[in-house]
C-alpha atoms as a PDB file:
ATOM      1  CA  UNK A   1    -116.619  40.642-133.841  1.00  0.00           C
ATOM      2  CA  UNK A   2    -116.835  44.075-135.962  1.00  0.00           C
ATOM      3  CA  UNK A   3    -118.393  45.124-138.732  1.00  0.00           C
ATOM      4  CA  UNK A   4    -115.521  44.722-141.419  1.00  0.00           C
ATOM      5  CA  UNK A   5    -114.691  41.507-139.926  1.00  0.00           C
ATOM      6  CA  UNK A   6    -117.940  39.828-140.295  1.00  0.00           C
ATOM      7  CA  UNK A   7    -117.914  41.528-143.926  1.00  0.00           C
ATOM      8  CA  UNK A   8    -114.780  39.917-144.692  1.00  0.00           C
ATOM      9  CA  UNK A   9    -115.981  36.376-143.385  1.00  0.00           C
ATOM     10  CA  UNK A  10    -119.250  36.703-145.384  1.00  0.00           C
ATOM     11  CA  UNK A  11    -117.400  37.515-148.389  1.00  0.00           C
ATOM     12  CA  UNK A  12    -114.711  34.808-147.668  1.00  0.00           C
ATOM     13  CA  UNK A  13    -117.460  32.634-147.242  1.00  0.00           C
ATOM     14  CA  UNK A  14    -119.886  33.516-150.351  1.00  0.00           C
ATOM     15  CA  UNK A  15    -116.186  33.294-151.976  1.00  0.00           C
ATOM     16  CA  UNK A  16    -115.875  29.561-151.054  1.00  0.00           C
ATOM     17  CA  UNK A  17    -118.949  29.113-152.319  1.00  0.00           C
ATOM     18  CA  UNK A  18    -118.554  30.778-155.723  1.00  0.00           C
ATOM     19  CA  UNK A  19    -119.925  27.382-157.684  1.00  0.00           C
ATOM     20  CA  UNK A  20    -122.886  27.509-156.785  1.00  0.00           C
ATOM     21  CA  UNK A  21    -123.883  31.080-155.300  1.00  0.00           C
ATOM     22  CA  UNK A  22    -124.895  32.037-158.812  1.00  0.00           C
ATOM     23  CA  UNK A  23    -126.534  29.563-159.615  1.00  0.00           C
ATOM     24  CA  UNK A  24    -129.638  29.807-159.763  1.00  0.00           C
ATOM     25  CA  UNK A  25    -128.711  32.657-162.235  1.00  0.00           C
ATOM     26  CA  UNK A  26    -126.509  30.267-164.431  1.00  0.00           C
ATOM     27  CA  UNK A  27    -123.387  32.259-163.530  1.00  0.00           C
ATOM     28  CA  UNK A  28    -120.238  30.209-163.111  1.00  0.00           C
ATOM     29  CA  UNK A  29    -117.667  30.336-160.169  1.00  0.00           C
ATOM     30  CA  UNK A  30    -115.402  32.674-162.353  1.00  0.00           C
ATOM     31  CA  UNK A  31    -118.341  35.125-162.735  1.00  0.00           C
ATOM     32  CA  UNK A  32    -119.484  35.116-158.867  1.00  0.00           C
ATOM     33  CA  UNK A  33    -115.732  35.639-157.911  1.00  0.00           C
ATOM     34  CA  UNK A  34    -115.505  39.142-160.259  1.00  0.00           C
ATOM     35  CA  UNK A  35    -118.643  40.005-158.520  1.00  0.00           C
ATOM     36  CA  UNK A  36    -117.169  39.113-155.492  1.00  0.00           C
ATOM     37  CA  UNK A  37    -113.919  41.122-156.457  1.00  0.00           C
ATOM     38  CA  UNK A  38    -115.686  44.252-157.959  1.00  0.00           C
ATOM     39  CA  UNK A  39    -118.829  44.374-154.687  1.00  0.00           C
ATOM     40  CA  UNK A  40    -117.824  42.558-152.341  1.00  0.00           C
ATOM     41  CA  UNK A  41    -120.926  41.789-149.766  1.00  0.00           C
ATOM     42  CA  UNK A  42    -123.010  43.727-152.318  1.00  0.00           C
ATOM     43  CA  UNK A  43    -123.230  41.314-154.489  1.00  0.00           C
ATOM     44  CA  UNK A  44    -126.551  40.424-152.898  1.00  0.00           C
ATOM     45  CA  UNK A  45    -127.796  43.648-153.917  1.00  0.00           C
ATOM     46  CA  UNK A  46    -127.152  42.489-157.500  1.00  0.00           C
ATOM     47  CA  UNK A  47    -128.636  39.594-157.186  1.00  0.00           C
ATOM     48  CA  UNK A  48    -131.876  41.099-155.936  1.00  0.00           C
ATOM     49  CA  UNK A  49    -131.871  43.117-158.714  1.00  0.00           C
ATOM     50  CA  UNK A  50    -131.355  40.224-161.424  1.00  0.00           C
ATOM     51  CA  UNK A  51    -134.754  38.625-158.819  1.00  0.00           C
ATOM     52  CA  UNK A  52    -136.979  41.744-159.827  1.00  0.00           C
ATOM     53  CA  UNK A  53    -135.718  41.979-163.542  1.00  0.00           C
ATOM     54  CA  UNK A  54    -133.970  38.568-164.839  1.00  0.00           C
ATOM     55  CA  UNK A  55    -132.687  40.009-167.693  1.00  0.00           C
ATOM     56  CA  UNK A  56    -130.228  41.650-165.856  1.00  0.00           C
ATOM     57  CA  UNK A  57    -128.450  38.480-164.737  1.00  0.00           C
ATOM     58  CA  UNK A  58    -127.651  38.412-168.611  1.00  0.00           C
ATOM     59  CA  UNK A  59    -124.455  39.188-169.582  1.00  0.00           C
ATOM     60  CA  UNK A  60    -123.898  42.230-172.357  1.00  0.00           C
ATOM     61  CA  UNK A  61    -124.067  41.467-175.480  1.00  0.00           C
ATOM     62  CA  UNK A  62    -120.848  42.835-176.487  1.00  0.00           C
ATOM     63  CA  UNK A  63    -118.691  42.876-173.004  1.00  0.00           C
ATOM     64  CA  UNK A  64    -119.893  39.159-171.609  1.00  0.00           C
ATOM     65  CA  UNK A  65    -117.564  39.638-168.730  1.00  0.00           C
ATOM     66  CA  UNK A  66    -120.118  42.728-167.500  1.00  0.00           C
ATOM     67  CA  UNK A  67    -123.934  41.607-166.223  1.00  0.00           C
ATOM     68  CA  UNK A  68    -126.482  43.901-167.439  1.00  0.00           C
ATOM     69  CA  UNK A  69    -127.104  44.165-163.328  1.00  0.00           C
ATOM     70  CA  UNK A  70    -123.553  45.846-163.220  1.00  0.00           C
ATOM     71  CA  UNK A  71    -125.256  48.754-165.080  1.00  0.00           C
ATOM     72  CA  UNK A  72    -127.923  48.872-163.449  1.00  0.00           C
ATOM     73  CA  UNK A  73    -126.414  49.012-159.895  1.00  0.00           C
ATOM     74  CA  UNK A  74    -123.869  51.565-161.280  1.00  0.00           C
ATOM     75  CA  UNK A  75    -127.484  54.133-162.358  1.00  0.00           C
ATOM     76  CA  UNK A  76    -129.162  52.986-158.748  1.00  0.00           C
ATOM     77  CA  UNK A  77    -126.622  52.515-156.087  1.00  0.00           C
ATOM     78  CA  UNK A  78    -123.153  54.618-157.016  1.00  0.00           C
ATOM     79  CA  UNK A  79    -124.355  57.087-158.290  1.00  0.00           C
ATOM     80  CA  UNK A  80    -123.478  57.568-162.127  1.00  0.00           C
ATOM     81  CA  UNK A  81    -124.893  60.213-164.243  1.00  0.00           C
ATOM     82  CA  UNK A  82    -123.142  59.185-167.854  1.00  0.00           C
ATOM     83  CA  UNK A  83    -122.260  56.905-169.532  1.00  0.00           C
ATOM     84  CA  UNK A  84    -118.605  57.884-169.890  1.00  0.00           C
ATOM     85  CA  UNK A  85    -118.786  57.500-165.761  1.00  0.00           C
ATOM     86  CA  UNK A  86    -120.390  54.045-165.894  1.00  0.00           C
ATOM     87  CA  UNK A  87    -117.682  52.789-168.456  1.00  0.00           C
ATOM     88  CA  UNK A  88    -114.716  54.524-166.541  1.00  0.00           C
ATOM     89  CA  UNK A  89    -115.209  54.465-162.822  1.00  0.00           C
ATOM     90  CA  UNK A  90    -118.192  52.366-162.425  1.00  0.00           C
ATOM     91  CA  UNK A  91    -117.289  49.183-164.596  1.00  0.00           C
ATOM     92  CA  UNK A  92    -113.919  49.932-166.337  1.00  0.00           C
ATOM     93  CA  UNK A  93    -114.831  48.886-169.385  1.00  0.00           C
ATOM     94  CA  UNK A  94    -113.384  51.500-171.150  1.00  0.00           C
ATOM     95  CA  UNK A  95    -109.850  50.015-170.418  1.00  0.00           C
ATOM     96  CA  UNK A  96    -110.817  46.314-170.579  1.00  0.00           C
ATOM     97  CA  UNK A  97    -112.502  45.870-173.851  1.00  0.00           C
ATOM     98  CA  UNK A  98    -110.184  46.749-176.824  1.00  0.00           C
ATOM     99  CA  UNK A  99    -113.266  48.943-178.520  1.00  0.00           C
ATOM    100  CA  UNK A 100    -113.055  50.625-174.959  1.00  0.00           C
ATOM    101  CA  UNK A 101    -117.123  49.305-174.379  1.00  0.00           C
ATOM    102  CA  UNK A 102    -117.949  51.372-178.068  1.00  0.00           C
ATOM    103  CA  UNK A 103    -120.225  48.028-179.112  1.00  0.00           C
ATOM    104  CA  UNK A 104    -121.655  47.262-176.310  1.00  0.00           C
ATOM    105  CA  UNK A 105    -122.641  51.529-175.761  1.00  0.00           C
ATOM    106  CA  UNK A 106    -126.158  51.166-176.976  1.00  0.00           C
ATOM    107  CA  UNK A 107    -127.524  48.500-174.604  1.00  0.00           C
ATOM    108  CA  UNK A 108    -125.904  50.034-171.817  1.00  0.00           C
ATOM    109  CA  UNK A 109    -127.745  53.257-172.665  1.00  0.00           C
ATOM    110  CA  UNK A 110    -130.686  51.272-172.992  1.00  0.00           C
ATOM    111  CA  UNK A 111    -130.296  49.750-169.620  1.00  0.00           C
ATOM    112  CA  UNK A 112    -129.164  53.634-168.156  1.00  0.00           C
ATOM    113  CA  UNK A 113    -131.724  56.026-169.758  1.00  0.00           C
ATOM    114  CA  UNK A 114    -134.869  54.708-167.399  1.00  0.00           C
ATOM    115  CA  UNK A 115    -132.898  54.575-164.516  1.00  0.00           C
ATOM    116  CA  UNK A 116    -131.294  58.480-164.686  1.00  0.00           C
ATOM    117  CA  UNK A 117    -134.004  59.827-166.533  1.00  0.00           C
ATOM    118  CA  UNK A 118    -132.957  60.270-169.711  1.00  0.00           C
ATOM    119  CA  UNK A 119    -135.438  61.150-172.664  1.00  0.00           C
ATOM    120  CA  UNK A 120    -134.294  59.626-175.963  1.00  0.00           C
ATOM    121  CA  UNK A 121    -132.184  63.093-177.027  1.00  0.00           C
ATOM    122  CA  UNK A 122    -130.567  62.630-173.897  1.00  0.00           C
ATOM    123  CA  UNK A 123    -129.801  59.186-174.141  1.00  0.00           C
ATOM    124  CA  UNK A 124    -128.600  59.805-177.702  1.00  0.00           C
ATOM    125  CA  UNK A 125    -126.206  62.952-176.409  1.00  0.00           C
ATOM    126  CA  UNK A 126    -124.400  60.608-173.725  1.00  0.00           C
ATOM    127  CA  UNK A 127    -123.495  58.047-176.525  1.00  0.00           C
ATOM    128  CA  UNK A 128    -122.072  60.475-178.747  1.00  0.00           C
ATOM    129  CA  UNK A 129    -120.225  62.157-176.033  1.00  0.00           C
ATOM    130  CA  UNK A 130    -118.603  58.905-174.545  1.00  0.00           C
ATOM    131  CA  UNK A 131    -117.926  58.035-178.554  1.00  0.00           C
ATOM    132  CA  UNK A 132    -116.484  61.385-179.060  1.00  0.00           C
ATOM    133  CA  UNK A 133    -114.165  61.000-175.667  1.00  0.00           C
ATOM    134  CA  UNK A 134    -113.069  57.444-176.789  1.00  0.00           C
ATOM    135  CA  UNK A 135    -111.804  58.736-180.315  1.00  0.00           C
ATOM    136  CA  UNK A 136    -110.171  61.627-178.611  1.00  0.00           C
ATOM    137  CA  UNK A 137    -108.129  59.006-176.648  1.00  0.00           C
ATOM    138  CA  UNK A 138    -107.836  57.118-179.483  1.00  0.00           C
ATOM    139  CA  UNK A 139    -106.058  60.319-181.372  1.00  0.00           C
ATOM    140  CA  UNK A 140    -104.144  61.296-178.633  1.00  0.00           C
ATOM    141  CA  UNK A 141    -102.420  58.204-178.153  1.00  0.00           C
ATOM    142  CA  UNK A 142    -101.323  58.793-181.460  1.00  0.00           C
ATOM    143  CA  UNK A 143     -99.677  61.725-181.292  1.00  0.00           C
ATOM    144  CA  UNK A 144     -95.981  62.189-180.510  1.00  0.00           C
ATOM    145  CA  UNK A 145     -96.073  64.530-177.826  1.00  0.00           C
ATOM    146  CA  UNK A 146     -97.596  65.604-174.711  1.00  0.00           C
ATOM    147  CA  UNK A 147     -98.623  68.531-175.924  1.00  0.00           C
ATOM    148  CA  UNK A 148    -100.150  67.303-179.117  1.00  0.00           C
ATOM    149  CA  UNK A 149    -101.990  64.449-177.280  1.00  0.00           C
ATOM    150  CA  UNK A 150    -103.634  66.999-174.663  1.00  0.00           C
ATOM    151  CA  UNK A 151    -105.045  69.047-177.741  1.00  0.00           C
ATOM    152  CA  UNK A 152    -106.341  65.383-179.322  1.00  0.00           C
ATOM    153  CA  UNK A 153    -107.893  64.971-175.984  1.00  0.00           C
ATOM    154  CA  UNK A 154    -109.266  68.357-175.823  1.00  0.00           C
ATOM    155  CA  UNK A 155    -111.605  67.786-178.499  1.00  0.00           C
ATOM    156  CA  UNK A 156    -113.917  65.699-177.177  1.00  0.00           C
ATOM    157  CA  UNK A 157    -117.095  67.876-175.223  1.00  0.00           C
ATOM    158  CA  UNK A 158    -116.398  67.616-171.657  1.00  0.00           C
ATOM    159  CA  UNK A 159    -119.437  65.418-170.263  1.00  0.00           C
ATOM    160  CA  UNK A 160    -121.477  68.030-168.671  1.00  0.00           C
ATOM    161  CA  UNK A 161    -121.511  69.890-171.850  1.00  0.00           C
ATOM    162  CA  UNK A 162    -123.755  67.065-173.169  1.00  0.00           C
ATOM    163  CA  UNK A 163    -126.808  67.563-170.566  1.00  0.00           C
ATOM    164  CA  UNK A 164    -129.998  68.511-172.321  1.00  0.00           C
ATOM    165  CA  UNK A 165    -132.599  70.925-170.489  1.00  0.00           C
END
């Protein structure tokens, strides 16, 4: 049998057994099959991660459909450098909570800064960046052209304008 085969069975199986994967993290069969969806096999590195620091097998505060692990794995394992990646590309919460993740921004800064690096001027420049990129969208969508929504857009600091020394 191949790799993606056996990867497909595994996930099939942990899949089958969404009920009561998670539990010993309290997470429901609708939360292990998201995981499922979203990582696939990796799910066990998220769970290893909720084993070293249980808090992260808590969901955020203000997006409960997101572990705090989600972060987390986004910093340590794909890669992410801000916070407008992690709530774009690495979660999608940016398109799946109606504030587009703007509660929820400070405790997944808190959860990001240790893990990139980030000194508390650093931390604070990522969350007004991704809040100045969200209101951008926000005006742009308002506009009544293509033109005028590209110059709404264009307002926001592109992200790597925010990196501090």
């Amino acid at each position: 049998m191949n790799g993606s085969v056996a990867l497909l069975l595994t996930v099939q199986s942990l899949s089958a057994q969404a009920d009561t994967v998670g539990a010993e993290f309290g997470w429901d069969g609708r939360r292990v099959r998201h995981l499922l969806d979203r990582y696939g096999s990796e799910i066990h590195t998220l769970m290893a991660l909720c084993r070293e620091q249980a808090d992260l097998a808590e969901p955020l505060q203000h997006a409960p459909d997101y572990l705090r692990a989600e972060i987390a794995y986004g910093c340590t394992h794909e890669g992410a450098l801000h916070l407008e990646d992690l709530l774009t590309h690495r979660t999608r919460l940016t398109y799946e909570i109606a504030d587009s993740g703007l509660a929820a921004l400070p405790e997944i800064a808190v959860l990001a800064a240790p893990r990139l690096g980030w000194n508390d001027e650093r931390r604070d420049a990522e969350i007004r960046a991704y809040t100045e990129r969200v209101e951008a969208e926000r005006a742009a969508s308002e506009q009544p052209d293509d033109a005028s929504a590209a110059e709404a857009r264009a307002a926001a600091p592109e992200v790597v304008d925010v990196t501090v020394g």
